[in-house]
PDB file of N, CA and C in Angstrom:
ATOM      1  N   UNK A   1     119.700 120.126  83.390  1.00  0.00           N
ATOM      2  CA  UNK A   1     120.553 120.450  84.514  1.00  0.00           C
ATOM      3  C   UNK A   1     121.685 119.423  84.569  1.00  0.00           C
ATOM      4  N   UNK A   2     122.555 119.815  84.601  1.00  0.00           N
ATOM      5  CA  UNK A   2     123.930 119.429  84.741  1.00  0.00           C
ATOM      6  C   UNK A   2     123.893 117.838  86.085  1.00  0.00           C
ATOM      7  N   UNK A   3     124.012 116.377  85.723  1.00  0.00           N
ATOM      8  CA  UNK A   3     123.746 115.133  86.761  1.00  0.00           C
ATOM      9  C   UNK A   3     123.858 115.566  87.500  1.00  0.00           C
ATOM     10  N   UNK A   4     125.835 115.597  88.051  1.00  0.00           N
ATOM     11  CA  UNK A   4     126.240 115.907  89.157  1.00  0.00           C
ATOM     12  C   UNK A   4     125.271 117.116  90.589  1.00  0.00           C
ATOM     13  N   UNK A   5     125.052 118.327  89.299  1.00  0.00           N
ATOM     14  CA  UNK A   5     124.562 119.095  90.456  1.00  0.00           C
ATOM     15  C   UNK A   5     123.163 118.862  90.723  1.00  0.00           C
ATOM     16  N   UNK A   6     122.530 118.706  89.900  1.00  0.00           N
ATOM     17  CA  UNK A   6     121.321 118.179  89.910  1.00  0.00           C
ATOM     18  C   UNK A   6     120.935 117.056  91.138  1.00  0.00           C
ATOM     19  N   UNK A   7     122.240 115.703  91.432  1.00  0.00           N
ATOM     20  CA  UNK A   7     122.492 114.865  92.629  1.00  0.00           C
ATOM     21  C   UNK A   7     122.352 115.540  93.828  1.00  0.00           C
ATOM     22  N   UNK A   8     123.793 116.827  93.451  1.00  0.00           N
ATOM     23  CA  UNK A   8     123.701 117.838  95.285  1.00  0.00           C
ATOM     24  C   UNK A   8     122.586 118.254  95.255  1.00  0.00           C
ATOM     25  N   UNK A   9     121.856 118.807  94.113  1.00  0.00           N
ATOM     26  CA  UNK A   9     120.364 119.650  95.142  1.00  0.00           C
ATOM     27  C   UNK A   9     119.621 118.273  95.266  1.00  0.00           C
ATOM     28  N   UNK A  10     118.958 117.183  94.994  1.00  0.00           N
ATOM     29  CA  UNK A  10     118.330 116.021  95.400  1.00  0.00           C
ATOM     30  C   UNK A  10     118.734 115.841  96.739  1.00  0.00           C
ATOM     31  N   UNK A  11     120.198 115.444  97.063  1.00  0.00           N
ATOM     32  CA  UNK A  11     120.417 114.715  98.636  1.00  0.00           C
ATOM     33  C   UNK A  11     120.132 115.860  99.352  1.00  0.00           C
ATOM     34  N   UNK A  12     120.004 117.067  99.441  1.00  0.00           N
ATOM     35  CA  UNK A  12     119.909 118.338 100.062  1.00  0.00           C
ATOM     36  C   UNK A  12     118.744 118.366 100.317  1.00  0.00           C
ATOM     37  N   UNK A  13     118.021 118.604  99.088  1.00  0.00           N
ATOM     38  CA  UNK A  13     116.575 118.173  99.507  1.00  0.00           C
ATOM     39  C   UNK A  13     116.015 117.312  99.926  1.00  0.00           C
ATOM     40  N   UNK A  14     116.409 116.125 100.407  1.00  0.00           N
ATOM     41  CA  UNK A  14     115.991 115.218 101.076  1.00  0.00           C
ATOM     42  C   UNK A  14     116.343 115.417 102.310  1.00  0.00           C
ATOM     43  N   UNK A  15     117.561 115.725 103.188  1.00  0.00           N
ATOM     44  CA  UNK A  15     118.175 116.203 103.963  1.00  0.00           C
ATOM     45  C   UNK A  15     117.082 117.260 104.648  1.00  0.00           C
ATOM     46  N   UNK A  16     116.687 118.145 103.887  1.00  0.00           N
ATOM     47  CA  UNK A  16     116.210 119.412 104.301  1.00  0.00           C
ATOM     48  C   UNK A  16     114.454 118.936 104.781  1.00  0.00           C
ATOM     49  N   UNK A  17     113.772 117.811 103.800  1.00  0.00           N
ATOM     50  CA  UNK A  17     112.818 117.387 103.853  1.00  0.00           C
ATOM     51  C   UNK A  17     112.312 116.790 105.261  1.00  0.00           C
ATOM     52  N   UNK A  18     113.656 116.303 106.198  1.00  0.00           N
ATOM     53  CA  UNK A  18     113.897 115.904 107.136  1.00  0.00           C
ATOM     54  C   UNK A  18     114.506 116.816 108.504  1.00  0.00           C
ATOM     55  N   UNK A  19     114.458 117.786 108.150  1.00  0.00           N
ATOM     56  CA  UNK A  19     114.831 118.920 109.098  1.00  0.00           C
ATOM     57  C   UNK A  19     113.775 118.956 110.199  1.00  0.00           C
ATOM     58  N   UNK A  20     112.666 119.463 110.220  1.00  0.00           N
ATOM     59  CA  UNK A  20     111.468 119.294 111.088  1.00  0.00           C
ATOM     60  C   UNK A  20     111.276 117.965 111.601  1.00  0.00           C
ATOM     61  N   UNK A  21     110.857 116.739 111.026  1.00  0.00           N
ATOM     62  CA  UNK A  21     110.566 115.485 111.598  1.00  0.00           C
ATOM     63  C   UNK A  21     111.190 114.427 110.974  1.00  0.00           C
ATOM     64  N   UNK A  22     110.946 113.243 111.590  1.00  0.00           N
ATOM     65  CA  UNK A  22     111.663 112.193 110.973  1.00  0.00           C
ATOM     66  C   UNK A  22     110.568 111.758 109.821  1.00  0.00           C
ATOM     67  N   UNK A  23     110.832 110.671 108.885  1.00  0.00           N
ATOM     68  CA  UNK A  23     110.059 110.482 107.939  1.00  0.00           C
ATOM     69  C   UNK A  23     110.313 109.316 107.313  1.00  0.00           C
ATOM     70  N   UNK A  24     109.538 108.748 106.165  1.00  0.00           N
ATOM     71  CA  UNK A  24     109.742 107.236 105.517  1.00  0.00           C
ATOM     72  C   UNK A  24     109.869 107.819 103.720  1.00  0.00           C
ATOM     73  N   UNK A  25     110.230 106.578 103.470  1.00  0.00           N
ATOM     74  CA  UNK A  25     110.627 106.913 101.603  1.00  0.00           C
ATOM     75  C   UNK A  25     109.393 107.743 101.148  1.00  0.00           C
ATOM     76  N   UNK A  26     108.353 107.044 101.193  1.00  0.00           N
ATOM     77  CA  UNK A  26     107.069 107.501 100.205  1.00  0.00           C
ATOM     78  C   UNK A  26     106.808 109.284 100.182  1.00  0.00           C
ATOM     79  N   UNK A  27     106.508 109.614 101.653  1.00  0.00           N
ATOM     80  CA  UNK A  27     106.502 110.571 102.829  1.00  0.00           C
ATOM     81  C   UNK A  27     107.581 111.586 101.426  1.00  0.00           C
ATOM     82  N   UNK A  28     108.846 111.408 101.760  1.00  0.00           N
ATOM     83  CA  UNK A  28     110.131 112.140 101.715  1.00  0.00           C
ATOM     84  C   UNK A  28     109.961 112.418 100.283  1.00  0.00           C
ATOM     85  N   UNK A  29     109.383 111.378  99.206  1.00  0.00           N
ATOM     86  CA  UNK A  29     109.063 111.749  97.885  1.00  0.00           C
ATOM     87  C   UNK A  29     108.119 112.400  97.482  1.00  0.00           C
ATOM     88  N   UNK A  30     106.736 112.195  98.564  1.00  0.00           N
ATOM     89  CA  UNK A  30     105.654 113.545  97.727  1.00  0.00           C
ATOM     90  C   UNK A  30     105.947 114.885  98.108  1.00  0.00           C
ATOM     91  N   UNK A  31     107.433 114.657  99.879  1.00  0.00           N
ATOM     92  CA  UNK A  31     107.375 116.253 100.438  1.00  0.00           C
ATOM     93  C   UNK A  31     107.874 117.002  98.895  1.00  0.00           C
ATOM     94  N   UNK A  32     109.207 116.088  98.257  1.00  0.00           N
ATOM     95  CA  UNK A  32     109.856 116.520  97.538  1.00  0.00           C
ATOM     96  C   UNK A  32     109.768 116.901  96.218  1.00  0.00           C
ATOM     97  N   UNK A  33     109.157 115.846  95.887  1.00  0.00           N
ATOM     98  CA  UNK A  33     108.268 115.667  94.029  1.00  0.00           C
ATOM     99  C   UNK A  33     107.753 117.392  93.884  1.00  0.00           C
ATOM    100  N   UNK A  34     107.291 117.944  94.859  1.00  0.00           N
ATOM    101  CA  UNK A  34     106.818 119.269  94.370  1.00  0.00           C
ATOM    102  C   UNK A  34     108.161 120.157  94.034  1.00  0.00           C
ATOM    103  N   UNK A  35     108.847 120.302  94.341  1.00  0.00           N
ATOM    104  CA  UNK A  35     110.076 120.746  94.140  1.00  0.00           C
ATOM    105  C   UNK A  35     111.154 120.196  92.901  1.00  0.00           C
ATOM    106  N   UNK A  36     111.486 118.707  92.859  1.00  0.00           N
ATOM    107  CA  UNK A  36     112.034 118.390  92.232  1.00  0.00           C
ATOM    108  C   UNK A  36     111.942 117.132  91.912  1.00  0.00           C
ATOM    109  N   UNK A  37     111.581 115.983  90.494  1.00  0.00           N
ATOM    110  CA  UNK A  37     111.396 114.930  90.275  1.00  0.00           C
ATOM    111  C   UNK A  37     112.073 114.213  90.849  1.00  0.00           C
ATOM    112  N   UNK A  38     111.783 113.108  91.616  1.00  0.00           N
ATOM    113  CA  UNK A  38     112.559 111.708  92.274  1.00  0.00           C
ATOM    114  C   UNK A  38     111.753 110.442  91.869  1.00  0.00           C
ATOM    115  N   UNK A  39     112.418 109.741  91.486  1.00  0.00           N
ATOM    116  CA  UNK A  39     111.302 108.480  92.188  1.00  0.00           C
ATOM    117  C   UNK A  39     111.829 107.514  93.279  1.00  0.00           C
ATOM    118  N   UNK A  40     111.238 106.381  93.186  1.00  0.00           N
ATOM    119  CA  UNK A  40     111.905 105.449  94.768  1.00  0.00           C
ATOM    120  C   UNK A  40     113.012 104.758  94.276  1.00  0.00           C
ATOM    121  N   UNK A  41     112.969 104.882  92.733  1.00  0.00           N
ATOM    122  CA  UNK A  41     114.703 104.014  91.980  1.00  0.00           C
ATOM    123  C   UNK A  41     115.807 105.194  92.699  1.00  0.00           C
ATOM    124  N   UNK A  42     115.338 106.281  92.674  1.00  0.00           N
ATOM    125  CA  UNK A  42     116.383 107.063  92.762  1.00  0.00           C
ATOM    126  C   UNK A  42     116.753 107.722  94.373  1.00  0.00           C
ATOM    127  N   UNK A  43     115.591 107.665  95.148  1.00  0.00           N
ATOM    128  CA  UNK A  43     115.473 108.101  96.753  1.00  0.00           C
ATOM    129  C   UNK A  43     115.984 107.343  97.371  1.00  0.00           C
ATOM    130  N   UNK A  44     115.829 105.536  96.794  1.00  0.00           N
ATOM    131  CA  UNK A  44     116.455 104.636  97.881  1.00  0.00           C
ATOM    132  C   UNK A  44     117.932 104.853  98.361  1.00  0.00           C
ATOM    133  N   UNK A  45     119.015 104.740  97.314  1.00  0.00           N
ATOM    134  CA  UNK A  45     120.192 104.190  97.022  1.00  0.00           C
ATOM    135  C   UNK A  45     120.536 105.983  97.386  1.00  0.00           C
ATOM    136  N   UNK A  46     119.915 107.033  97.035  1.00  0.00           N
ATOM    137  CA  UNK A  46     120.806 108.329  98.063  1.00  0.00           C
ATOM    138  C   UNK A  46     120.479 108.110  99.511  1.00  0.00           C
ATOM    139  N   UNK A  47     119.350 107.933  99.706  1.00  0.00           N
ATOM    140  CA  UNK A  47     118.922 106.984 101.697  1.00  0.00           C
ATOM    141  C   UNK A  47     120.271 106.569 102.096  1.00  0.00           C
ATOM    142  N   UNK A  48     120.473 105.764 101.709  1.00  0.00           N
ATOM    143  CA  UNK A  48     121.684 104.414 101.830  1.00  0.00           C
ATOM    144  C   UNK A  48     122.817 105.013 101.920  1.00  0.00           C
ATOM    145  N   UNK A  49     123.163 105.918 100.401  1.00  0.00           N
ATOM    146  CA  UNK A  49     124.158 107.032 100.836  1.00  0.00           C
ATOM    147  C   UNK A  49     124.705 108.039 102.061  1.00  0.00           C
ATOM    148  N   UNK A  50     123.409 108.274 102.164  1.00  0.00           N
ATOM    149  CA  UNK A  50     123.486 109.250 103.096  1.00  0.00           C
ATOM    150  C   UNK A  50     123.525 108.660 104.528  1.00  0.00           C
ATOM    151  N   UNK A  51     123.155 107.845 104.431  1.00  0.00           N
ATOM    152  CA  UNK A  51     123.084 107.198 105.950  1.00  0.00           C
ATOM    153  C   UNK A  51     124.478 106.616 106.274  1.00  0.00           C
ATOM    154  N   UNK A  52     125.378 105.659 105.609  1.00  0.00           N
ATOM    155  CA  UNK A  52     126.165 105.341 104.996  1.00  0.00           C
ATOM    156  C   UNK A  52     127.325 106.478 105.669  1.00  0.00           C
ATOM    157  N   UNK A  53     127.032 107.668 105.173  1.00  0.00           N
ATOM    158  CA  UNK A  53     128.012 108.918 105.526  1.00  0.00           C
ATOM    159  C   UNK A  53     127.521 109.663 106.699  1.00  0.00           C
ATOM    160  N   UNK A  54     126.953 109.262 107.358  1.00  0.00           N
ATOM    161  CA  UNK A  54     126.416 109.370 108.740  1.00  0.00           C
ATOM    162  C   UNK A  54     125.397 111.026 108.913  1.00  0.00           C
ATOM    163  N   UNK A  55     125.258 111.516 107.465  1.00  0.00           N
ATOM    164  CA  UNK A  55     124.016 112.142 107.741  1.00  0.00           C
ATOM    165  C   UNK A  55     122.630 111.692 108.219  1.00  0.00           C
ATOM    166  N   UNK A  56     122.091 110.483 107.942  1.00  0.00           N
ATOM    167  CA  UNK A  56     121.069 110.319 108.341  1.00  0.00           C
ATOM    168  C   UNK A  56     121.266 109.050 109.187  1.00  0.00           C
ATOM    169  N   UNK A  57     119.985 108.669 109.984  1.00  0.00           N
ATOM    170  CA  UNK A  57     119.870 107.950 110.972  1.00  0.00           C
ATOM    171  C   UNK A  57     118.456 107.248 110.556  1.00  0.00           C
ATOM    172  N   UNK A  58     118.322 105.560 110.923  1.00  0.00           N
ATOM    173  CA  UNK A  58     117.024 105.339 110.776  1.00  0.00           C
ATOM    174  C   UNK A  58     116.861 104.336 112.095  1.00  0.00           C
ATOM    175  N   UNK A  59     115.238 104.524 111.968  1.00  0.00           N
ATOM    176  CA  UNK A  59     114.546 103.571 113.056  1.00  0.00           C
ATOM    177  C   UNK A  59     113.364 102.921 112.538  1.00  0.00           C
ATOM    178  N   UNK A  60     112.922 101.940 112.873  1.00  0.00           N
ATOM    179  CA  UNK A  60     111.440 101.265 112.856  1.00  0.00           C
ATOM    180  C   UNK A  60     110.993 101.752 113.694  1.00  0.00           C
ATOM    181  N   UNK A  61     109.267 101.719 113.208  1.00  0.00           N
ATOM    182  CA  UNK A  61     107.716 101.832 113.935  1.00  0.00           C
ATOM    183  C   UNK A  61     107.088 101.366 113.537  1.00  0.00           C
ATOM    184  N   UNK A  62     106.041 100.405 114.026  1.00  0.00           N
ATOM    185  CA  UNK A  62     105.073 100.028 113.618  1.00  0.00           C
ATOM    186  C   UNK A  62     104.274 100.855 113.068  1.00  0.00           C
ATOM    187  N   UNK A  63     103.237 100.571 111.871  1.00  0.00           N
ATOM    188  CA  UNK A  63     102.291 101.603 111.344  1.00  0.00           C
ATOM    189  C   UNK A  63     101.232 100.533 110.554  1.00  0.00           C
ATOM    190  N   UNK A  64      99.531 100.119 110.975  1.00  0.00           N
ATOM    191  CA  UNK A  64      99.242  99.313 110.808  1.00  0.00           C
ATOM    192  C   UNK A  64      99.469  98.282 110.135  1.00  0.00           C
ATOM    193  N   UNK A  65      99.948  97.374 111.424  1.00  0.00           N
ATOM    194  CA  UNK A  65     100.493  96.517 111.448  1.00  0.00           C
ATOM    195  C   UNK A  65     101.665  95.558 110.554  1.00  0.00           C
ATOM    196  N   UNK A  66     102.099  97.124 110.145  1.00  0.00           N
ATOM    197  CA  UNK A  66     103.576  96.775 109.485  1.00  0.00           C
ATOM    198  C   UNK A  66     104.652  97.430 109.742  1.00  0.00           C
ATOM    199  N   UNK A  67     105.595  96.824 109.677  1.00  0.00           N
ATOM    200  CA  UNK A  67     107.135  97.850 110.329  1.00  0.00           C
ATOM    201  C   UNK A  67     107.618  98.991 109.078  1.00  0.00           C
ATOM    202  N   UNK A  68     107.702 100.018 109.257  1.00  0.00           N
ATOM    203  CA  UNK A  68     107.902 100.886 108.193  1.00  0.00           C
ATOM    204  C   UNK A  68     109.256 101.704 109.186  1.00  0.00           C
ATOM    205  N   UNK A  69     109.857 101.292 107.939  1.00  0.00           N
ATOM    206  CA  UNK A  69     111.487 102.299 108.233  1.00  0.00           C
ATOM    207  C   UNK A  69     111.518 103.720 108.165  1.00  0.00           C
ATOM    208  N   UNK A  70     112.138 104.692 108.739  1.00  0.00           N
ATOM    209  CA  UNK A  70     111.780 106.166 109.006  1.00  0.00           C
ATOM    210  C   UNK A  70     113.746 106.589 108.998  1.00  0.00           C
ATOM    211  N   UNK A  71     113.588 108.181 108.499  1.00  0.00           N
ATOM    212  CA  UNK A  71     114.819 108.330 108.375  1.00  0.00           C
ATOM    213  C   UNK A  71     115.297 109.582 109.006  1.00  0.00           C
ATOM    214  N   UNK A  72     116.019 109.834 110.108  1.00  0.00           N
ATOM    215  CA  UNK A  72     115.870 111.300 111.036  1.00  0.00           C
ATOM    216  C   UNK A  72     117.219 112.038 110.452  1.00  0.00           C
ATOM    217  N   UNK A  73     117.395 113.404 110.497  1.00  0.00           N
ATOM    218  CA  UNK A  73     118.675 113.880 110.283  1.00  0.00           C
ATOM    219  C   UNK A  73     119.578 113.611 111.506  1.00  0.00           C
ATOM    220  N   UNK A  74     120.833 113.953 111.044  1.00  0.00           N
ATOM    221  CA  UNK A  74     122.375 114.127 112.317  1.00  0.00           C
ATOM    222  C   UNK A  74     122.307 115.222 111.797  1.00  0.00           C
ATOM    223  N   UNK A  75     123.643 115.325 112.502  1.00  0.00           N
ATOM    224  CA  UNK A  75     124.557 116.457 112.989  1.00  0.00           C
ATOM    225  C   UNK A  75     124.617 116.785 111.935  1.00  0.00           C
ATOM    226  N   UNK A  76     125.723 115.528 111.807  1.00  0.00           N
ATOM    227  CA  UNK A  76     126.307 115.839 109.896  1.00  0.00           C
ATOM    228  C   UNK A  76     125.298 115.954 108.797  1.00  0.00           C
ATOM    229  N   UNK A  77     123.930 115.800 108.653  1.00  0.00           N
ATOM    230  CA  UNK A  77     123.345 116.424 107.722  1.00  0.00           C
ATOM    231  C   UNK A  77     122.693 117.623 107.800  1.00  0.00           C
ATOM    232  N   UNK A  78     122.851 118.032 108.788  1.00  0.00           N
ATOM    233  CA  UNK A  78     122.264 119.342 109.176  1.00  0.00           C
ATOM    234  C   UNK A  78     123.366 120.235 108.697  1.00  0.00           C
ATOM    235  N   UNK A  79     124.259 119.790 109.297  1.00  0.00           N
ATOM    236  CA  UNK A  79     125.719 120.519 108.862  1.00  0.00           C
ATOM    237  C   UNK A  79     126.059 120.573 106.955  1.00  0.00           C
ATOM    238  N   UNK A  80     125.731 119.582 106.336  1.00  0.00           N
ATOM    239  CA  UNK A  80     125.915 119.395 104.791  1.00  0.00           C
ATOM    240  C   UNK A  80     124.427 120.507 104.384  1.00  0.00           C
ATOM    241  N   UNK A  81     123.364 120.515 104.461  1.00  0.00           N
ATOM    242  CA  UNK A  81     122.381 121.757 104.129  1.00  0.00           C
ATOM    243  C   UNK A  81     123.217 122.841 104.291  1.00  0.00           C
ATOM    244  N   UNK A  82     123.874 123.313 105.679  1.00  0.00           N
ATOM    245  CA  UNK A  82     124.227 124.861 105.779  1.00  0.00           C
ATOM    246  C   UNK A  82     125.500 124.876 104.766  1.00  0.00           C
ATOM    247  N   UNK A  83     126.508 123.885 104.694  1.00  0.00           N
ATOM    248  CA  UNK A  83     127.421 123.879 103.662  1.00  0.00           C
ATOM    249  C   UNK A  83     126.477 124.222 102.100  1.00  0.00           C
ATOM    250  N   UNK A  84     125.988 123.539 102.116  1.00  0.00           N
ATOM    251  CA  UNK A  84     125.218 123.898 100.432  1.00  0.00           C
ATOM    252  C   UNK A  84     124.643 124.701  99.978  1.00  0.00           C
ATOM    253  N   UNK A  85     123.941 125.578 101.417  1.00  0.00           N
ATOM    254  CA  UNK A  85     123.432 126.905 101.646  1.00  0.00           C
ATOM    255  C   UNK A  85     124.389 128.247 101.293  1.00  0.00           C
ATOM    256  N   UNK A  86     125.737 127.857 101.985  1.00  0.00           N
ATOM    257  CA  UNK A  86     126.933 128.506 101.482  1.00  0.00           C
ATOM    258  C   UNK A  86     127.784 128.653  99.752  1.00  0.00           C
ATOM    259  N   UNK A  87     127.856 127.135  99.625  1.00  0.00           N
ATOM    260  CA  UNK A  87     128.145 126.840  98.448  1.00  0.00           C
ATOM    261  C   UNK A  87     127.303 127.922  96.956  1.00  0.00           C
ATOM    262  N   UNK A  88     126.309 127.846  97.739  1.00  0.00           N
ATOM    263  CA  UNK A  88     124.565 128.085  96.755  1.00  0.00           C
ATOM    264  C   UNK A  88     124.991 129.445  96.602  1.00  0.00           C
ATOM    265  N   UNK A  89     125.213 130.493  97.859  1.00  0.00           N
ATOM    266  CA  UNK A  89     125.693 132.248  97.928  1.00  0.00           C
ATOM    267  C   UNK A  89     126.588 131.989  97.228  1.00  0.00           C
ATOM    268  N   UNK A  90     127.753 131.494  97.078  1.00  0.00           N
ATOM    269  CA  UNK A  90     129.184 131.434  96.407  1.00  0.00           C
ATOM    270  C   UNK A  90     128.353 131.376  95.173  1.00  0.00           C
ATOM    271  N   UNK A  91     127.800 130.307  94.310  1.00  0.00           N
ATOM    272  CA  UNK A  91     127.238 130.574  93.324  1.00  0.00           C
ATOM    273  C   UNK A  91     126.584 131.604  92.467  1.00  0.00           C
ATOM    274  N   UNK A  92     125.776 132.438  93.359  1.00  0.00           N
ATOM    275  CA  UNK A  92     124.522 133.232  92.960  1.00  0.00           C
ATOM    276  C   UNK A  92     125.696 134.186  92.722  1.00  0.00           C
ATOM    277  N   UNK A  93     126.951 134.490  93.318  1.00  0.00           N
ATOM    278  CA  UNK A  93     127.585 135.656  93.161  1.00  0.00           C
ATOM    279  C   UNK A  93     128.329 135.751  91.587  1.00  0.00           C
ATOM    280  N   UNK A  94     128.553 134.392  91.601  1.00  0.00           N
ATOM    281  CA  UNK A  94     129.519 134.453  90.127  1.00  0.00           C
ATOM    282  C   UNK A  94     128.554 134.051  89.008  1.00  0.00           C
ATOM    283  N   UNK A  95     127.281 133.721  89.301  1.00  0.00           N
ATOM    284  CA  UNK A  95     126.379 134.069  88.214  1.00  0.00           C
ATOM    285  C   UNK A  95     126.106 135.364  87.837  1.00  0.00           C
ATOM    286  N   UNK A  96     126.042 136.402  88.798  1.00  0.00           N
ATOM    287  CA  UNK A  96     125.664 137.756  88.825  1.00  0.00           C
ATOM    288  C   UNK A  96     126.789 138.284  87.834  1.00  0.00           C
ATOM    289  N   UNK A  97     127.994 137.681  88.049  1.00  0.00           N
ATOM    290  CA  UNK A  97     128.904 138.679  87.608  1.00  0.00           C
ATOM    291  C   UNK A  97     128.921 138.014  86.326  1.00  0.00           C
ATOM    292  N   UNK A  98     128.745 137.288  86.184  1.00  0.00           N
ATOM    293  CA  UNK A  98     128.550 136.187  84.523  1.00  0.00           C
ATOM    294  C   UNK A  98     127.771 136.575  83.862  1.00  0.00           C
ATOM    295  N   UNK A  99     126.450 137.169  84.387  1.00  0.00           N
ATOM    296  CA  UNK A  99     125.531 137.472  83.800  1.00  0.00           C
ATOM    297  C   UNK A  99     125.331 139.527  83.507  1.00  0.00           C
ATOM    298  N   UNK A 100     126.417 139.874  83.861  1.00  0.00           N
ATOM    299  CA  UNK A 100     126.873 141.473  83.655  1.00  0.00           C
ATOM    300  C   UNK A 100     125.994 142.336  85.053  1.00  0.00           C
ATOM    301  N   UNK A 101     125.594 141.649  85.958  1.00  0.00           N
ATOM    302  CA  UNK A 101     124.640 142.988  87.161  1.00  0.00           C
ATOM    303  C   UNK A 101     125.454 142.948  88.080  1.00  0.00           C
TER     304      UNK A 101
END
């Protein structure tokens, strides 16, 4: 699969992984690992990204008796899924026609 796009569906899916509840690295990699390979070299530094660009938001909680960082969606990443959701139809259409149906 092509880096670049291969990157957009990763931050998407992480994004999306976070739609229902907030969550921590480990958490966000086994939701995802079923779907698509990550590891924590590669989950951290899109985190950072994304937060960075004000899709995501984080907070501490304690969780025996250690502080574990958690990462909630915004606006703006809620908003970047339905963009990619769009993007994704734009796609499927000019594959169809690429592919003669």
């Amino acid at each position: 699969m092509n880096v670049q796009l291969k990157k957009g569906i990763v931050e998407v899916c992480i994004l999306a992984s976070l739609k229902n509840q907030p969550s921590y690295g480990y958490k966000i990699i086994t939701d995802i690992s079923e779907i698509i390979e990550i590891s924590e070299s590669t989950l951290y530094p899109i985190l950072r990204r994304l937060e960075a660009n004000n899709m995501l938001e984080t907070f501490n909680k304690d969780f025996n008796g250690r502080t574990r960082k958690y990462y909630r969606i915004t606006r703006l990443g809620l908003e970047r899924i339905d963009d990619f959701i769009s993007e994704w139809r734009d796609m499927e259409r000019v594959c169809k026609f690429i592919m003669g149906r």
